[in-house]
PDB file of N, CA and C in Angstrom:
ATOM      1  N   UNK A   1      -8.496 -39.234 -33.761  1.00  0.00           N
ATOM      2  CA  UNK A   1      -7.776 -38.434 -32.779  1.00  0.00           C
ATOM      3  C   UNK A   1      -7.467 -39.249 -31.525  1.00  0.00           C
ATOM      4  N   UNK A   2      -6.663 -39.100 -31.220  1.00  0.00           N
ATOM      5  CA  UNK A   2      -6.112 -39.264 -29.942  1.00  0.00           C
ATOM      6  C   UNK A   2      -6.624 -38.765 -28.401  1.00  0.00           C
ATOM      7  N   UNK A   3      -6.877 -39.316 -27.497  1.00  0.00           N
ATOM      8  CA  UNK A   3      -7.381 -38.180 -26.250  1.00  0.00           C
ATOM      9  C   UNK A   3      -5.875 -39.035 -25.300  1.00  0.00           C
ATOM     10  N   UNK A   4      -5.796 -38.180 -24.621  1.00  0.00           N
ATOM     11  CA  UNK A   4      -4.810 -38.742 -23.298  1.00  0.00           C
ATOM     12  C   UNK A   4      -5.522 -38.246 -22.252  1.00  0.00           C
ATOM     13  N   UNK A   5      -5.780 -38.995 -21.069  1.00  0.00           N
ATOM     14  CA  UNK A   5      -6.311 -38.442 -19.407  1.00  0.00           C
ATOM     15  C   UNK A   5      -5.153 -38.520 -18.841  1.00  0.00           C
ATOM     16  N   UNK A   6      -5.240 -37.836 -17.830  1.00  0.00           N
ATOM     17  CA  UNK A   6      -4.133 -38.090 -16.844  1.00  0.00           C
ATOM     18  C   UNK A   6      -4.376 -38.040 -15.489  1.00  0.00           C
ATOM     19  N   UNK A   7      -3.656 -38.182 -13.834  1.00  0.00           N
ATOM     20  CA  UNK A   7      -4.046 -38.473 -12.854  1.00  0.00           C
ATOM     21  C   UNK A   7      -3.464 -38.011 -12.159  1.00  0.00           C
ATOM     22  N   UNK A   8      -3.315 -37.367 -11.041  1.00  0.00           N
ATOM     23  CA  UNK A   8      -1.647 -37.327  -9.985  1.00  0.00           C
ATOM     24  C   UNK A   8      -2.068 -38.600  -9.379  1.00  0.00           C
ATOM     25  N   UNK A   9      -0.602 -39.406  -9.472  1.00  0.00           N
ATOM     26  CA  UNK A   9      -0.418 -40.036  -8.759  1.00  0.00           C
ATOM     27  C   UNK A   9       0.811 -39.328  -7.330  1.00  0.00           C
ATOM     28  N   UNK A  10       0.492 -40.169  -6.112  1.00  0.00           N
ATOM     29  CA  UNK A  10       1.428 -39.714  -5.343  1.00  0.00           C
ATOM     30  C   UNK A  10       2.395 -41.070  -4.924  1.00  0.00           C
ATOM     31  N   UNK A  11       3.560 -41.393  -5.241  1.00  0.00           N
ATOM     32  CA  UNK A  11       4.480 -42.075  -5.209  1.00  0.00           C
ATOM     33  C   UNK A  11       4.670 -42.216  -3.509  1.00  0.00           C
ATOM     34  N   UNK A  12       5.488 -43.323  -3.283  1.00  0.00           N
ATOM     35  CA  UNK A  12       5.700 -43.577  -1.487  1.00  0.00           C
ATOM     36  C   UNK A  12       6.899 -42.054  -1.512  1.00  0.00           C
ATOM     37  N   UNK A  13       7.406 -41.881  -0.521  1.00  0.00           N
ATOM     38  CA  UNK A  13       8.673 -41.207   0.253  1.00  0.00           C
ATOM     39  C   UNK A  13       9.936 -42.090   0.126  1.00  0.00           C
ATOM     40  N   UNK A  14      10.946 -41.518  -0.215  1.00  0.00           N
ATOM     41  CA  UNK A  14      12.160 -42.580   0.046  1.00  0.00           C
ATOM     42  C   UNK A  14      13.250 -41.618   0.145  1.00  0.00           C
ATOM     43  N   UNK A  15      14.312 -42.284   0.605  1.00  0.00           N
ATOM     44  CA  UNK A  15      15.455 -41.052   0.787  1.00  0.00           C
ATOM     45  C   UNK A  15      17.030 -42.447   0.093  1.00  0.00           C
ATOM     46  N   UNK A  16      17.421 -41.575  -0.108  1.00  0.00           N
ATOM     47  CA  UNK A  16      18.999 -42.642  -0.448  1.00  0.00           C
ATOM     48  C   UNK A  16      20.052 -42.430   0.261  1.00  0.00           C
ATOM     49  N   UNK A  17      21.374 -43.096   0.398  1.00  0.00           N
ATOM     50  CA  UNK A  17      22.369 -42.441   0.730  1.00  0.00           C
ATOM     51  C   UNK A  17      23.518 -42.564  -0.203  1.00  0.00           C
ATOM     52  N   UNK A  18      24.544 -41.334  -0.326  1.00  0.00           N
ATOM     53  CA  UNK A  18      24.857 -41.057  -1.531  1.00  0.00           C
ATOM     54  C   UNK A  18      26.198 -40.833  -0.650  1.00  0.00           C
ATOM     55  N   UNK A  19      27.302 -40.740  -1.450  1.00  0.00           N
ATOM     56  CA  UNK A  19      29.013 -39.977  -0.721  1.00  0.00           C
ATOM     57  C   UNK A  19      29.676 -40.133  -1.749  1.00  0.00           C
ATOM     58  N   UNK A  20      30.268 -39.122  -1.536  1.00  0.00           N
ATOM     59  CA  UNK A  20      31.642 -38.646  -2.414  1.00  0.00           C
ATOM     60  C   UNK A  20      32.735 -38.108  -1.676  1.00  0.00           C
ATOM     61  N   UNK A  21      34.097 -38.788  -2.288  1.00  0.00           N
ATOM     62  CA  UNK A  21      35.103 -38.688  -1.653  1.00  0.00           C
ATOM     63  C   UNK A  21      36.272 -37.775  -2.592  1.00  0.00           C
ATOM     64  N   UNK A  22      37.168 -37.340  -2.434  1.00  0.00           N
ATOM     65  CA  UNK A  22      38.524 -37.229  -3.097  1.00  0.00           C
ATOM     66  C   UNK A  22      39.577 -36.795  -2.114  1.00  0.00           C
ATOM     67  N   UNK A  23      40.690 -37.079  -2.744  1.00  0.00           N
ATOM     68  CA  UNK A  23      41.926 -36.962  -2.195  1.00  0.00           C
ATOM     69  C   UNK A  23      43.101 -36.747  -3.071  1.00  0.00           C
ATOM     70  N   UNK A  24      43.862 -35.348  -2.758  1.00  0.00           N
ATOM     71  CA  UNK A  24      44.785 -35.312  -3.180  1.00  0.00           C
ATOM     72  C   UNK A  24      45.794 -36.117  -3.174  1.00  0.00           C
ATOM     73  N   UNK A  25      47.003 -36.459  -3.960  1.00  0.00           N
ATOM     74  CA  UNK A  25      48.060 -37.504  -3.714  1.00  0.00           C
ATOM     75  C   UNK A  25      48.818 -37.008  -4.148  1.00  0.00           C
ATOM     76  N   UNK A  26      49.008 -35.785  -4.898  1.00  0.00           N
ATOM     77  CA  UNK A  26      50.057 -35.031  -5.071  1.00  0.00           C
ATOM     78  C   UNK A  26      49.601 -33.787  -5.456  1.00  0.00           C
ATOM     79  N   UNK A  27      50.890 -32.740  -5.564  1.00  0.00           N
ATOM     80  CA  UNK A  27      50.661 -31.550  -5.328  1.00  0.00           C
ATOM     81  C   UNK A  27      50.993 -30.829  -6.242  1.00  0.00           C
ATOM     82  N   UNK A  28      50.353 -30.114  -7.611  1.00  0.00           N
ATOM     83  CA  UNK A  28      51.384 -29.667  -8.586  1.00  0.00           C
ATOM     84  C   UNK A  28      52.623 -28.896  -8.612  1.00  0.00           C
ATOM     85  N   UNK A  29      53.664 -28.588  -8.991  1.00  0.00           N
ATOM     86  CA  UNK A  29      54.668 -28.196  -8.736  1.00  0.00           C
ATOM     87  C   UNK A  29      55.799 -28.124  -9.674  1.00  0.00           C
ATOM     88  N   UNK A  30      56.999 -27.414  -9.509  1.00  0.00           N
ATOM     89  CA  UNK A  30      57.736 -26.840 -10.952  1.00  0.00           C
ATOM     90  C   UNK A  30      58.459 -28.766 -11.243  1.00  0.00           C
ATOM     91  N   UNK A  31      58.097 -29.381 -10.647  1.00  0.00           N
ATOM     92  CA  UNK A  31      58.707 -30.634 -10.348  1.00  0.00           C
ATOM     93  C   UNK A  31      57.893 -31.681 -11.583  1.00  0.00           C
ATOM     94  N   UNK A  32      56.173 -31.587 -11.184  1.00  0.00           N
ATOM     95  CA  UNK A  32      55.399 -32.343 -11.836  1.00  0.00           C
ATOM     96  C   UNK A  32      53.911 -31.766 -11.950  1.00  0.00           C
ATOM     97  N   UNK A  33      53.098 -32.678 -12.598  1.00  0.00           N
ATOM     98  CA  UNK A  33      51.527 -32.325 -12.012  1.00  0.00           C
ATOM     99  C   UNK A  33      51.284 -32.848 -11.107  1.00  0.00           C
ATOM    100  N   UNK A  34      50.005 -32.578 -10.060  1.00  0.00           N
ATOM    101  CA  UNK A  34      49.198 -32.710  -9.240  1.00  0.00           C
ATOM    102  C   UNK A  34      48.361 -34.089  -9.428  1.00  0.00           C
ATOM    103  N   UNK A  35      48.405 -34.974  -8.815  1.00  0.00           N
ATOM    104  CA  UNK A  35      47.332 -36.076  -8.849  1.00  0.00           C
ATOM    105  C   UNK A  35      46.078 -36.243  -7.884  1.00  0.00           C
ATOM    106  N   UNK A  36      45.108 -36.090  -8.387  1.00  0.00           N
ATOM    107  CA  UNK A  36      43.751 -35.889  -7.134  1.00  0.00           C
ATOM    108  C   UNK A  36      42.905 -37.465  -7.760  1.00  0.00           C
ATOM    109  N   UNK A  37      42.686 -38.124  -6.724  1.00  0.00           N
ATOM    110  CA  UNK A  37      41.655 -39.402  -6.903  1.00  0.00           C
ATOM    111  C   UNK A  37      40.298 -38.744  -6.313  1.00  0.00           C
ATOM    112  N   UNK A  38      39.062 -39.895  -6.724  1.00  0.00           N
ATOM    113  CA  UNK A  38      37.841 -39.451  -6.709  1.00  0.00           C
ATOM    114  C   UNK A  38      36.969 -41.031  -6.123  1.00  0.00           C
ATOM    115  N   UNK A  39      36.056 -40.588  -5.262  1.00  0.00           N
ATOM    116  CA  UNK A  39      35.255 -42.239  -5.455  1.00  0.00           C
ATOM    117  C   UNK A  39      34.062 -41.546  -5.431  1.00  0.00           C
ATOM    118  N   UNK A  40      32.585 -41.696  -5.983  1.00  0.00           N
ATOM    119  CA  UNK A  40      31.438 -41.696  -5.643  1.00  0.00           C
ATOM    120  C   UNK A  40      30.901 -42.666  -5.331  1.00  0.00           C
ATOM    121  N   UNK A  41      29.766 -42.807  -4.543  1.00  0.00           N
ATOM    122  CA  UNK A  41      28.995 -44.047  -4.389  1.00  0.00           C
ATOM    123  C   UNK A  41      27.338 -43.196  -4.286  1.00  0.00           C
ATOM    124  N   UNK A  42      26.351 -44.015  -5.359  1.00  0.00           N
ATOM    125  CA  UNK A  42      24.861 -43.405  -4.993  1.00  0.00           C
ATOM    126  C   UNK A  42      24.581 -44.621  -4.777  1.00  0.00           C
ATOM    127  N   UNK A  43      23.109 -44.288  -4.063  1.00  0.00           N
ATOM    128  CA  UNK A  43      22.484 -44.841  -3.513  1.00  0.00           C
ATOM    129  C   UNK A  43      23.081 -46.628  -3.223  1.00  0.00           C
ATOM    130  N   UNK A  44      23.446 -46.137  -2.349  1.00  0.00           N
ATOM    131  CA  UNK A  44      24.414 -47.172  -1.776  1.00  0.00           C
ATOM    132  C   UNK A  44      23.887 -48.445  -1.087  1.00  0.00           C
ATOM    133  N   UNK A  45      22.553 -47.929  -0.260  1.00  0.00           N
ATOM    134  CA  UNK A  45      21.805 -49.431   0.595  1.00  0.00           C
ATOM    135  C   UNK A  45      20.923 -49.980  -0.607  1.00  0.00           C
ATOM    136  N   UNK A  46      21.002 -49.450  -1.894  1.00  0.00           N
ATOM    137  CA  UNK A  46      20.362 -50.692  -3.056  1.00  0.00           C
ATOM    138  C   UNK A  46      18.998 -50.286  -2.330  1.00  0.00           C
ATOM    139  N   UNK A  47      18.247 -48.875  -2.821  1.00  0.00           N
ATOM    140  CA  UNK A  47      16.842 -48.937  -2.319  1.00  0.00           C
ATOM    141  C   UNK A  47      16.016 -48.908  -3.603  1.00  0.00           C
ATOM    142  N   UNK A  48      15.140 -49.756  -3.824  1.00  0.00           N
ATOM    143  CA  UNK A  48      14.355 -50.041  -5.125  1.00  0.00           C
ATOM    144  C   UNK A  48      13.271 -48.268  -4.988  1.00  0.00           C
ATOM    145  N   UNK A  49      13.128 -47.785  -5.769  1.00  0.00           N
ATOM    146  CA  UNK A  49      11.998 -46.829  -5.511  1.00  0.00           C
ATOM    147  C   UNK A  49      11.992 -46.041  -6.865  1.00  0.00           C
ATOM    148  N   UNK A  50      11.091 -45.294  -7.406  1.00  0.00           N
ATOM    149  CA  UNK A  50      10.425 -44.537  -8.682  1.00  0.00           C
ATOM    150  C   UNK A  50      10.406 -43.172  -8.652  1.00  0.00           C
ATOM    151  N   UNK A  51      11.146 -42.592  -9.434  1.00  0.00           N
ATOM    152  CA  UNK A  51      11.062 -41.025  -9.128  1.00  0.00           C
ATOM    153  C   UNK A  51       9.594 -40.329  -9.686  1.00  0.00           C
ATOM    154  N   UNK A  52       9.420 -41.791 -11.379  1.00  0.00           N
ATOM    155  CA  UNK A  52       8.392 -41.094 -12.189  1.00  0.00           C
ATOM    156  C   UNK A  52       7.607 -42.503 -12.426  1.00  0.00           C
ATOM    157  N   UNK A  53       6.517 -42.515 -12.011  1.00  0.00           N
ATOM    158  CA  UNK A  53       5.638 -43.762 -11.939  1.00  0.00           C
ATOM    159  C   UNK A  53       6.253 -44.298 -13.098  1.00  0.00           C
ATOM    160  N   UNK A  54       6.088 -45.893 -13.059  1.00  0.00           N
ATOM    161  CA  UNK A  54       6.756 -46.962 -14.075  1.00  0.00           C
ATOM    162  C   UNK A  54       8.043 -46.827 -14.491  1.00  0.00           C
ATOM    163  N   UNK A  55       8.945 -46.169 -13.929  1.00  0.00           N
ATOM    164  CA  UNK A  55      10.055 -45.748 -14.540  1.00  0.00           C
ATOM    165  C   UNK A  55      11.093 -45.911 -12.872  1.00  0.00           C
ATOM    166  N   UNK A  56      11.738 -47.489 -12.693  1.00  0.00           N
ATOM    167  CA  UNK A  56      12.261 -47.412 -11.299  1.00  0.00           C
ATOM    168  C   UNK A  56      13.644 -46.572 -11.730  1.00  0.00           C
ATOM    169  N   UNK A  57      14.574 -45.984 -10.769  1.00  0.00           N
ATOM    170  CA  UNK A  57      15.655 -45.365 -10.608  1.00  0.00           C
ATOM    171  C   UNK A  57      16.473 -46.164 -10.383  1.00  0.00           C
ATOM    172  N   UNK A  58      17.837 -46.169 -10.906  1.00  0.00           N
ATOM    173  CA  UNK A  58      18.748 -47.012 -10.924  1.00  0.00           C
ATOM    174  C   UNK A  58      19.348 -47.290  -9.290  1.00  0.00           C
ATOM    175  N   UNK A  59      19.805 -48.582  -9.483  1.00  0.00           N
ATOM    176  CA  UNK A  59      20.432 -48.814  -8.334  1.00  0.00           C
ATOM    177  C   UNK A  59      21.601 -48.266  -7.605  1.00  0.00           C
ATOM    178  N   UNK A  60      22.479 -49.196  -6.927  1.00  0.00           N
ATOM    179  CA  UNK A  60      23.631 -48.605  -6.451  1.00  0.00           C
ATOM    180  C   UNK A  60      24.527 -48.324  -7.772  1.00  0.00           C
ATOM    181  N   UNK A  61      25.187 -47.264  -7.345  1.00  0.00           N
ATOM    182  CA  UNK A  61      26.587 -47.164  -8.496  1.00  0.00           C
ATOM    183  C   UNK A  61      27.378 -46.800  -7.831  1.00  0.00           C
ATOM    184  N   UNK A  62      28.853 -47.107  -8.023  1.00  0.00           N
ATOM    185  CA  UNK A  62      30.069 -46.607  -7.860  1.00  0.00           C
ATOM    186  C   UNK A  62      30.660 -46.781  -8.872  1.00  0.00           C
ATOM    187  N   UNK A  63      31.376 -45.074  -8.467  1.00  0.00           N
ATOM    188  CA  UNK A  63      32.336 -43.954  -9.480  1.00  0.00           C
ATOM    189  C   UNK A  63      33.661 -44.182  -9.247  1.00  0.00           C
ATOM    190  N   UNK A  64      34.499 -44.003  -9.758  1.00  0.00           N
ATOM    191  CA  UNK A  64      35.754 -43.519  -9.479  1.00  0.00           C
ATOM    192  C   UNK A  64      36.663 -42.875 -11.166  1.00  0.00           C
ATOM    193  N   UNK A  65      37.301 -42.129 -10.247  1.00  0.00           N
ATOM    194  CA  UNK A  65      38.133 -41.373 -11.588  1.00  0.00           C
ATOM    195  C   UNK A  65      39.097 -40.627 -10.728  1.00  0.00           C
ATOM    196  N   UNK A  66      40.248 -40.442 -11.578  1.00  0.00           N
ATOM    197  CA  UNK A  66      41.207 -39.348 -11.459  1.00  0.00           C
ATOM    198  C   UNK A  66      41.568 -37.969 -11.809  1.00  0.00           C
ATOM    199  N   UNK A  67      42.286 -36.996 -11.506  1.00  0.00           N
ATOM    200  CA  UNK A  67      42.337 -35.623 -12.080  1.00  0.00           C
ATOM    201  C   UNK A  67      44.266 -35.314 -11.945  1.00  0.00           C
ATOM    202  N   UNK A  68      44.500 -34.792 -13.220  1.00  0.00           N
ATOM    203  CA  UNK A  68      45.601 -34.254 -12.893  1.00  0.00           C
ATOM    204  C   UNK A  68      46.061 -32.655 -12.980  1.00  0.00           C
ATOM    205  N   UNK A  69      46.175 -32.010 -11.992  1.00  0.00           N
ATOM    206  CA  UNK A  69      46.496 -30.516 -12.690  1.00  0.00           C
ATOM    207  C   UNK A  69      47.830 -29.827 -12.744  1.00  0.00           C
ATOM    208  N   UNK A  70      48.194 -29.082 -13.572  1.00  0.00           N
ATOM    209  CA  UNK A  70      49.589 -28.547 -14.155  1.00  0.00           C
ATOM    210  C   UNK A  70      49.425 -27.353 -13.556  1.00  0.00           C
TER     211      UNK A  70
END
């Protein structure tokens, strides 16, 4: 058999900074569709830190994508 123990651990405090943007660039209409751009950015100052012991959280990322609506 197997036994597992376990512990709380309490991890440091950390905070990130995160933003999201979009912008319309066009407007739908009997003319055309609507074009909307997008950027995300997480954790942007690249902060190393663990949500779940041994397991670090990814770094910075940036998003971007588009949307079109009819």
């Amino acid at each position: 058999p197997v036994t597992a123990t376990s512990s709380r651990i309490t991890l440091p405090a950390y905070a990130t900074v995160d933003l999201a943007l979009s912008a319309e660039l066009t407007r739908a209409s009997a003319r055309g569709p609507g074009l909307t751009a997008t950027l995300r950015g997480t954790n942007l100052l690249d902060h190393h830190y663990e949500e779940i012991a041994g397991f670090p959280a990814l770094g910075r990322g940036i998003f971007a994508g588009a949307g079109i609506q009819f």
